[in-house]
C-alpha atoms as a PDB file:
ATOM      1  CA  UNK A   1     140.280  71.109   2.105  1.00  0.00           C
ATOM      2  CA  UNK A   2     137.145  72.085   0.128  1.00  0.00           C
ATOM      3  CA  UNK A   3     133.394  71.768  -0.029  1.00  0.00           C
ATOM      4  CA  UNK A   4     133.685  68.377  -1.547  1.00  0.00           C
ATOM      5  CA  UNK A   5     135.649  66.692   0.602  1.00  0.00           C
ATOM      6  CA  UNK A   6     133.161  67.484   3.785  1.00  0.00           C
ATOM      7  CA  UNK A   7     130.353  66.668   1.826  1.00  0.00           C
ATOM      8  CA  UNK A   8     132.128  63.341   1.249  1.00  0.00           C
ATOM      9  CA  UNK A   9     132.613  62.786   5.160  1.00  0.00           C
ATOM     10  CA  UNK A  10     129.417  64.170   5.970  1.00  0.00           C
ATOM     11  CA  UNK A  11     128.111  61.381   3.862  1.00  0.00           C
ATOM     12  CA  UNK A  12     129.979  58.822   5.104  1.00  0.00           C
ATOM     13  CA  UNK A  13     129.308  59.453   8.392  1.00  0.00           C
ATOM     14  CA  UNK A  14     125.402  58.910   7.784  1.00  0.00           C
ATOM     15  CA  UNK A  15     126.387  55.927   5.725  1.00  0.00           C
ATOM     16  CA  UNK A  16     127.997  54.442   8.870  1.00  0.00           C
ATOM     17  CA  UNK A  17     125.165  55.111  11.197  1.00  0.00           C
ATOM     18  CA  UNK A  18     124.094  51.475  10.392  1.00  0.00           C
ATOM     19  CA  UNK A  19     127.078  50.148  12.028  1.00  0.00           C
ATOM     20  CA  UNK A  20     126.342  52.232  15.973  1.00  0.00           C
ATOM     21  CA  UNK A  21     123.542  51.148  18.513  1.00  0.00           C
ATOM     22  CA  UNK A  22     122.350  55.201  18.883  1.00  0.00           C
ATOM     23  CA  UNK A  23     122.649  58.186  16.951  1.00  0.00           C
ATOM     24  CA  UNK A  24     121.950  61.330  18.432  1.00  0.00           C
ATOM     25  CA  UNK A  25     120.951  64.636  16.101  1.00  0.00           C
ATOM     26  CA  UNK A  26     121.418  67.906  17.790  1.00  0.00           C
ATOM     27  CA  UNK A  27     121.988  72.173  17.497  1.00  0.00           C
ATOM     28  CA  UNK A  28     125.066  73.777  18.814  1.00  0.00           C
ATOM     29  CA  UNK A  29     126.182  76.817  19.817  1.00  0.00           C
ATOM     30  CA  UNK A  30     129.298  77.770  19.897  1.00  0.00           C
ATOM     31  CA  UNK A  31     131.694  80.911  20.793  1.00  0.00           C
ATOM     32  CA  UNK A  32     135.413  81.166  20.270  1.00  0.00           C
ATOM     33  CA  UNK A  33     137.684  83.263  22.538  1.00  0.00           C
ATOM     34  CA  UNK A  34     141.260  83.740  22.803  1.00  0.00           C
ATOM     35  CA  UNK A  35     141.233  83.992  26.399  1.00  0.00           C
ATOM     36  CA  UNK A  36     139.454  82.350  29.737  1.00  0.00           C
ATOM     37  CA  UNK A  37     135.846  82.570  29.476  1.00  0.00           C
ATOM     38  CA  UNK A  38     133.918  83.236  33.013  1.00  0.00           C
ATOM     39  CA  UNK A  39     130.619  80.865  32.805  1.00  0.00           C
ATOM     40  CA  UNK A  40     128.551  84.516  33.196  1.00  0.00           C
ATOM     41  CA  UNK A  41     130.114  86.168  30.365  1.00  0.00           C
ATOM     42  CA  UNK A  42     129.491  83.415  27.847  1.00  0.00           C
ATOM     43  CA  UNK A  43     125.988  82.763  29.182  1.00  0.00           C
ATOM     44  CA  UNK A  44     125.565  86.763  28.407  1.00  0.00           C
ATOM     45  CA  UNK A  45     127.302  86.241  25.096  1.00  0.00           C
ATOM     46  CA  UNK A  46     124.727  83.746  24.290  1.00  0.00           C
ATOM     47  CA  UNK A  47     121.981  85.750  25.085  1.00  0.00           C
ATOM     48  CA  UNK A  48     122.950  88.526  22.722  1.00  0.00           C
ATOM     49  CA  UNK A  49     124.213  86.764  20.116  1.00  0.00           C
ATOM     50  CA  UNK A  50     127.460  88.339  19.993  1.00  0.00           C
ATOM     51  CA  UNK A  51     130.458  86.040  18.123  1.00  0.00           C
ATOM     52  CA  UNK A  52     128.045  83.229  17.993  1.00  0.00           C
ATOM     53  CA  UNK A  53     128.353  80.497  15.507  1.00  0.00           C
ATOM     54  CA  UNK A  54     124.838  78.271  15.178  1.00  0.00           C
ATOM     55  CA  UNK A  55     125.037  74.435  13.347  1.00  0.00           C
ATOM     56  CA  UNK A  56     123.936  70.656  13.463  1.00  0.00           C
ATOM     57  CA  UNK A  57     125.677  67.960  14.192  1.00  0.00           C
ATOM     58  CA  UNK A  58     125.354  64.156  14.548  1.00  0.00           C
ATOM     59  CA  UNK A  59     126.634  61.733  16.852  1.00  0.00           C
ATOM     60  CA  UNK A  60     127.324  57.906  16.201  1.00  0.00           C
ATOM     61  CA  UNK A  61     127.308  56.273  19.683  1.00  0.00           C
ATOM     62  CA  UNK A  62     128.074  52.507  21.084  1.00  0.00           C
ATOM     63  CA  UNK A  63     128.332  52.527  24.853  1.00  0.00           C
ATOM     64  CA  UNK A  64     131.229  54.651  25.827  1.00  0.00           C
ATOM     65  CA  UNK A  65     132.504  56.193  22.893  1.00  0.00           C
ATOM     66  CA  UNK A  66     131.285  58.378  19.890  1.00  0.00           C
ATOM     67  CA  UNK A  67     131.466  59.312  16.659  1.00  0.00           C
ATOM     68  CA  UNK A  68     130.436  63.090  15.721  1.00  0.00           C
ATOM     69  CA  UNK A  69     129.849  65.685  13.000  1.00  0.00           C
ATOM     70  CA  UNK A  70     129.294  69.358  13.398  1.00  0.00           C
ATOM     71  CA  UNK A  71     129.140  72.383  11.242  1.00  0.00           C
ATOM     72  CA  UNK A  72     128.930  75.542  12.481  1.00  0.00           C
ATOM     73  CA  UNK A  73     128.159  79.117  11.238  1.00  0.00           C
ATOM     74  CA  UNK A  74     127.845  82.762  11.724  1.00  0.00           C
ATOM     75  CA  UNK A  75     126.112  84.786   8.607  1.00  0.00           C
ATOM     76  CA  UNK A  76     126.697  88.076   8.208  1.00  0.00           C
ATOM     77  CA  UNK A  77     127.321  91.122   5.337  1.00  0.00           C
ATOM     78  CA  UNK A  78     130.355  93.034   4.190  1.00  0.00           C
ATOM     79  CA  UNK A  79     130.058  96.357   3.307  1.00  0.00           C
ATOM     80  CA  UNK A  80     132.196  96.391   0.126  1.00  0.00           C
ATOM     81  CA  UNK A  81     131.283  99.547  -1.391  1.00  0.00           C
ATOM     82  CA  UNK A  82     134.297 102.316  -1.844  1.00  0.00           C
ATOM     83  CA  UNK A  83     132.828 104.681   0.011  1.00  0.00           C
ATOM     84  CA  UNK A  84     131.883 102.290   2.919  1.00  0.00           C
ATOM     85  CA  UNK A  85     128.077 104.263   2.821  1.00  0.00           C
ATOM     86  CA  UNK A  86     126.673 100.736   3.638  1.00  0.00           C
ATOM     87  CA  UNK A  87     125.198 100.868  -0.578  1.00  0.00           C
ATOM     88  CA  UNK A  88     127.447  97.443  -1.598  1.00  0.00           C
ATOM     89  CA  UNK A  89     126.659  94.415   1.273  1.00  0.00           C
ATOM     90  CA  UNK A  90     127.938  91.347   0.461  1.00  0.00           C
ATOM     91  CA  UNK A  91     126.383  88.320   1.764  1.00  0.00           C
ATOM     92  CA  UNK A  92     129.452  86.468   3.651  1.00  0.00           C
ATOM     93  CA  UNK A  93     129.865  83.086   6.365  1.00  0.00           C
ATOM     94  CA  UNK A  94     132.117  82.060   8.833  1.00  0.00           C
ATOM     95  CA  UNK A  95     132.091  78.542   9.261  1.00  0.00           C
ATOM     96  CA  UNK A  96     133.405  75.953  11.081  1.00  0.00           C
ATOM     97  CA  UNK A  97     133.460  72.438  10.167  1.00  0.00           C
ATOM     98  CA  UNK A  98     134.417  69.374  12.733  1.00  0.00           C
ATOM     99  CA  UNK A  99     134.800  65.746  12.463  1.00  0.00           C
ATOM    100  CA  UNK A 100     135.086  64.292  16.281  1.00  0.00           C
ATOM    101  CA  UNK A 101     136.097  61.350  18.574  1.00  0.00           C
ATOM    102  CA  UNK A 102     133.854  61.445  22.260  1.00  0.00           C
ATOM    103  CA  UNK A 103     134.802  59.042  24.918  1.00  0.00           C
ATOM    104  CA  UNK A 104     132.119  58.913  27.674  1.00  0.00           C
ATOM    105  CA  UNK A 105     133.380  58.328  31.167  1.00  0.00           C
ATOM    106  CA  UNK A 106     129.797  56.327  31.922  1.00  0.00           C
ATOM    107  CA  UNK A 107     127.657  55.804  28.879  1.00  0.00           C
ATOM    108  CA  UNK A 108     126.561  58.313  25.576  1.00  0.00           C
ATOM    109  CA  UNK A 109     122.986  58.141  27.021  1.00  0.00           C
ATOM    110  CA  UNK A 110     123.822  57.983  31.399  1.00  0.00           C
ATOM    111  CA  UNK A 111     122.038  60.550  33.039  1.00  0.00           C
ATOM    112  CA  UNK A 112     124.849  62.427  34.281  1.00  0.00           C
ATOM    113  CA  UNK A 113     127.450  62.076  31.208  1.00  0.00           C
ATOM    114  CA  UNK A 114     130.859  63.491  31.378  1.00  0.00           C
ATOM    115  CA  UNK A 115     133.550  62.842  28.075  1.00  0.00           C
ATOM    116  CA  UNK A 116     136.703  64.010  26.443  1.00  0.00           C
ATOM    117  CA  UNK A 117     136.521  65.155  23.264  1.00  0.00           C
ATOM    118  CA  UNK A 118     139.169  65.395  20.433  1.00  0.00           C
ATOM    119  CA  UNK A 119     138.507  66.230  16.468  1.00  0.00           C
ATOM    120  CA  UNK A 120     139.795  67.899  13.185  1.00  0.00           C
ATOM    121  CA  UNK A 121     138.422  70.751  11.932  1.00  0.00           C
ATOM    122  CA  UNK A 122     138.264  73.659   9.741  1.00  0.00           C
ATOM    123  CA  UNK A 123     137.281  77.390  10.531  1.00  0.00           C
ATOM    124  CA  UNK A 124     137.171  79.266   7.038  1.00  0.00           C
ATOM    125  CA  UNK A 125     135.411  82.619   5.399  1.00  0.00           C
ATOM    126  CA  UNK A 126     133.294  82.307   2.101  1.00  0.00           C
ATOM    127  CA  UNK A 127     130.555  84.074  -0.148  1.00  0.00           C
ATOM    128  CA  UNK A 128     127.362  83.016   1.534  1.00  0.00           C
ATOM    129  CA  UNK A 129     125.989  82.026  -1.922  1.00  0.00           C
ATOM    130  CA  UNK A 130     128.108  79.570  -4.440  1.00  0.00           C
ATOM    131  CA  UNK A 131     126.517  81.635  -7.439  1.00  0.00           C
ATOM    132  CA  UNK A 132     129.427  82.070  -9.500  1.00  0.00           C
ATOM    133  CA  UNK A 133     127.740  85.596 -10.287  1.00  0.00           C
ATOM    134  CA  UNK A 134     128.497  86.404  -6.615  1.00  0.00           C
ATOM    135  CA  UNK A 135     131.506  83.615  -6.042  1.00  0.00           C
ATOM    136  CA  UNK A 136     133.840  83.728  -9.097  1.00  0.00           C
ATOM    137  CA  UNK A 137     135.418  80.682  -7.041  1.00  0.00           C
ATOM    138  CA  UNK A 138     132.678  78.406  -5.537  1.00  0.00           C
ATOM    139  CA  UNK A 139     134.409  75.505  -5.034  1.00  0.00           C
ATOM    140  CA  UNK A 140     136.800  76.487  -2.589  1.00  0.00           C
ATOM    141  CA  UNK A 141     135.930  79.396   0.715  1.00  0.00           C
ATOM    142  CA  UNK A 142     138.044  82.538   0.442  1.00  0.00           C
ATOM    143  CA  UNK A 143     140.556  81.631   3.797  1.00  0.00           C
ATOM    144  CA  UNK A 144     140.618  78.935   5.707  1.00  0.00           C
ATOM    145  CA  UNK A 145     142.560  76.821   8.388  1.00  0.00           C
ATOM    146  CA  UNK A 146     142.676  73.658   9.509  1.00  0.00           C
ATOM    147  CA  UNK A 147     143.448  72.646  13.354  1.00  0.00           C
ATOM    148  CA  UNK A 148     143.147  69.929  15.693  1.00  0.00           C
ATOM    149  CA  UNK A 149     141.114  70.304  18.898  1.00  0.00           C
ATOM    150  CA  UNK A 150     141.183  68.836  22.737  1.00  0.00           C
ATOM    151  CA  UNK A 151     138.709  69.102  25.418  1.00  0.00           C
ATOM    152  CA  UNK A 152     135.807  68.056  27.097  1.00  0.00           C
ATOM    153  CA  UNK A 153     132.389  68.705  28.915  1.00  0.00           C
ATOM    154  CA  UNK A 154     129.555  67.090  30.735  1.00  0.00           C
ATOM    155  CA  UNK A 155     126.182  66.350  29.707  1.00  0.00           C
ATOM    156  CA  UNK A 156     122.532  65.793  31.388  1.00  0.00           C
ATOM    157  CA  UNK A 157     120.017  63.552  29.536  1.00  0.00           C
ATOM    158  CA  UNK A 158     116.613  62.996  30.366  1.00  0.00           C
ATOM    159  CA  UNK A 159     115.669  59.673  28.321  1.00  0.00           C
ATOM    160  CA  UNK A 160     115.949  61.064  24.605  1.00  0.00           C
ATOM    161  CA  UNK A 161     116.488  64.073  25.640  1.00  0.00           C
ATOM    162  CA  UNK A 162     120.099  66.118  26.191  1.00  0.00           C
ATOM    163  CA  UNK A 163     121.794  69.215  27.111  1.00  0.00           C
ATOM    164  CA  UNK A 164     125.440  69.485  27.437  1.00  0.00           C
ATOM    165  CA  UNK A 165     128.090  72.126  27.881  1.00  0.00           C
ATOM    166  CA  UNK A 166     131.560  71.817  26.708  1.00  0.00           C
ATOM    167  CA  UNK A 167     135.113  73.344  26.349  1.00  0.00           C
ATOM    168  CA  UNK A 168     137.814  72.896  23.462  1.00  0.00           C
ATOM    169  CA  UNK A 169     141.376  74.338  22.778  1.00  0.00           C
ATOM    170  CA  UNK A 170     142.555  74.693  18.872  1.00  0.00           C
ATOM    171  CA  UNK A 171     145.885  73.785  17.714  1.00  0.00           C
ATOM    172  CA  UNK A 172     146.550  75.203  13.947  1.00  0.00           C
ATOM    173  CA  UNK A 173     147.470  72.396  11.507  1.00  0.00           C
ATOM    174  CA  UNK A 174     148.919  74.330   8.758  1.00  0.00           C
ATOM    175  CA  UNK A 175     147.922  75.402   5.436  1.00  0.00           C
ATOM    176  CA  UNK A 176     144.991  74.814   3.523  1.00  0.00           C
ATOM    177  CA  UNK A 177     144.807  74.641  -0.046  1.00  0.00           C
ATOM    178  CA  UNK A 178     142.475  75.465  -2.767  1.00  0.00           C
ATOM    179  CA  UNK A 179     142.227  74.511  -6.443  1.00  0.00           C
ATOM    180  CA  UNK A 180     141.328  75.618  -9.667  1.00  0.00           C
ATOM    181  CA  UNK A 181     141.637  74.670 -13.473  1.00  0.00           C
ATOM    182  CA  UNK A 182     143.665  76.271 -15.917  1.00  0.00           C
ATOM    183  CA  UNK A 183     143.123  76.764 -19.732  1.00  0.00           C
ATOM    184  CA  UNK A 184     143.970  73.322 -20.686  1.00  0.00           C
ATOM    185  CA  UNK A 185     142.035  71.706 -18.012  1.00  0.00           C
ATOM    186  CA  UNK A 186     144.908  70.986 -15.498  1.00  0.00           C
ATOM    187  CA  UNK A 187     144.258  71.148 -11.751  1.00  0.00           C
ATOM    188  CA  UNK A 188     146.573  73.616 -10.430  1.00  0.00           C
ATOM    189  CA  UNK A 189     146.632  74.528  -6.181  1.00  0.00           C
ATOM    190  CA  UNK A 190     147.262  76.771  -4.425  1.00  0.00           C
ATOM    191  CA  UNK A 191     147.428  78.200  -0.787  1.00  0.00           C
ATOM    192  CA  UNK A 192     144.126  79.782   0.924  1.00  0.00           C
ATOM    193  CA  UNK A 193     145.007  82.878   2.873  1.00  0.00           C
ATOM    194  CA  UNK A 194     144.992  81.927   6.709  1.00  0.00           C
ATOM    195  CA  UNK A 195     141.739  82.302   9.017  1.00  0.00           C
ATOM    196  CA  UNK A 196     142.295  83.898  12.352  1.00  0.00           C
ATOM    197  CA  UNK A 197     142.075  80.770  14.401  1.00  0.00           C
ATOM    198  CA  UNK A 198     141.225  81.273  18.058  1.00  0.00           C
ATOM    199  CA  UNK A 199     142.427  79.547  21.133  1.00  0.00           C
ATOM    200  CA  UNK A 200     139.314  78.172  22.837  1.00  0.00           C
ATOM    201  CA  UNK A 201     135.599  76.214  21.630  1.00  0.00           C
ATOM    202  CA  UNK A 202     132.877  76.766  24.333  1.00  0.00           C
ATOM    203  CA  UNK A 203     129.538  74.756  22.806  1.00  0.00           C
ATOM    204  CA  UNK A 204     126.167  74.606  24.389  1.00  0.00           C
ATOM    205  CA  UNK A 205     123.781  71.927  22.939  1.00  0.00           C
ATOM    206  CA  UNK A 206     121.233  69.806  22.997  1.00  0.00           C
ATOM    207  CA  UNK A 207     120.016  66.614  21.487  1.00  0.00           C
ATOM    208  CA  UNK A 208     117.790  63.958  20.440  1.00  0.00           C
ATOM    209  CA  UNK A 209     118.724  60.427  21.263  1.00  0.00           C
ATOM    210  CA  UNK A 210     117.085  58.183  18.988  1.00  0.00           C
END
């Protein structure tokens, strides 16, 4: 699953927006463990910064349920150079791309707002610049994997205001693949080498209810 295909969705999703009574644009943060995460240790991990992955989303609402679209990311650089003397630092990005059902046990906008959650997604590594000087292949990221996801949280909003915490587990799908063109112009695929998928989502948030 490439670029194209989640700018595609992504635009679809705004193209629908028509169609809801609310739509609700927010930031996320997210951190992704493979174990049970103590409410003090990822409040500290917030804090610092550490493993955290920052990213819009938007959510299509009509009473209790939810449409939603979030991209995630962490930049960073690679040290590529032989001698690993820091001289060669590639820009690089995690990222991880979600396309989500919410069912809200009240309403989207009720004051106190608990919900499930479930979604597709992608986590993936790429250049942090599609400059085929820097990325010999832009169109598709370097590893990636696909996986579906199951959880839930709770939410306070204050008018068009909201906050919300929540928790997800990540099932692998399988692979993902990439493509490229060869001499005569044919598509060809092939398989992206596997991102190291972890277990659980915790997201903190907040949002604008228009």
């Amino acid at each position: 699953m490439n670029k194209r295909v989640f700018a595609a969705i992504a635009i679809l999703t705004v193209a629908a927006a028509g169609a809801f009574a609310q739509i609700g644009l927010g930031l996320n943060a997210a951190i992704y463990s493979d174990t049970k995460m103590s409410m003090s240790e990822f409040s500290s991990r917030l804090r610092e910064g550490e493993g955290v992955f920052y990213g819009p989303f938007i959510e299509l609402a009509l009473g209790k349920t939810a449409l939603g679209l979030a991209g995630n990311f962490s930049f960073y650089e690679e040290d590529w150079s032989y001698a690993q003397d820091g001289s060669f630092p590639v820009p690089m990005v995690d990222f991880d791309l979600t396309l989500y059902a919410q069912g809200h046990l009240i309403k989207y906008r009720a004051f106190l707002d608990p919900f499930l959650e479930a979604g597709l997604g992608v986590m993936g590594k790429d250049y942090a610049s599609d400059d085929p000087s820097v990325d010999p292949d832009p169109d598709n990221p370097i590893m990636a994997t696909t996986y579906f996801q199951a959880g839930g949280g709770l939410g306070l909003n204050f008018g068009g205001l909201g906050i919300f915490i929540k928790g997800l587990y990540l099932f692998p799908l399988g692979t993902v693949e990439g493509t490229y063109y060869d001499e005569f112009g044919a598509p060809q695929t092939y398989d992206l080498a596997t991102y190291p998928l972890r277990r659980l989502k915790l997201i903190a948030g907040a949002k604008i209810i228009l």
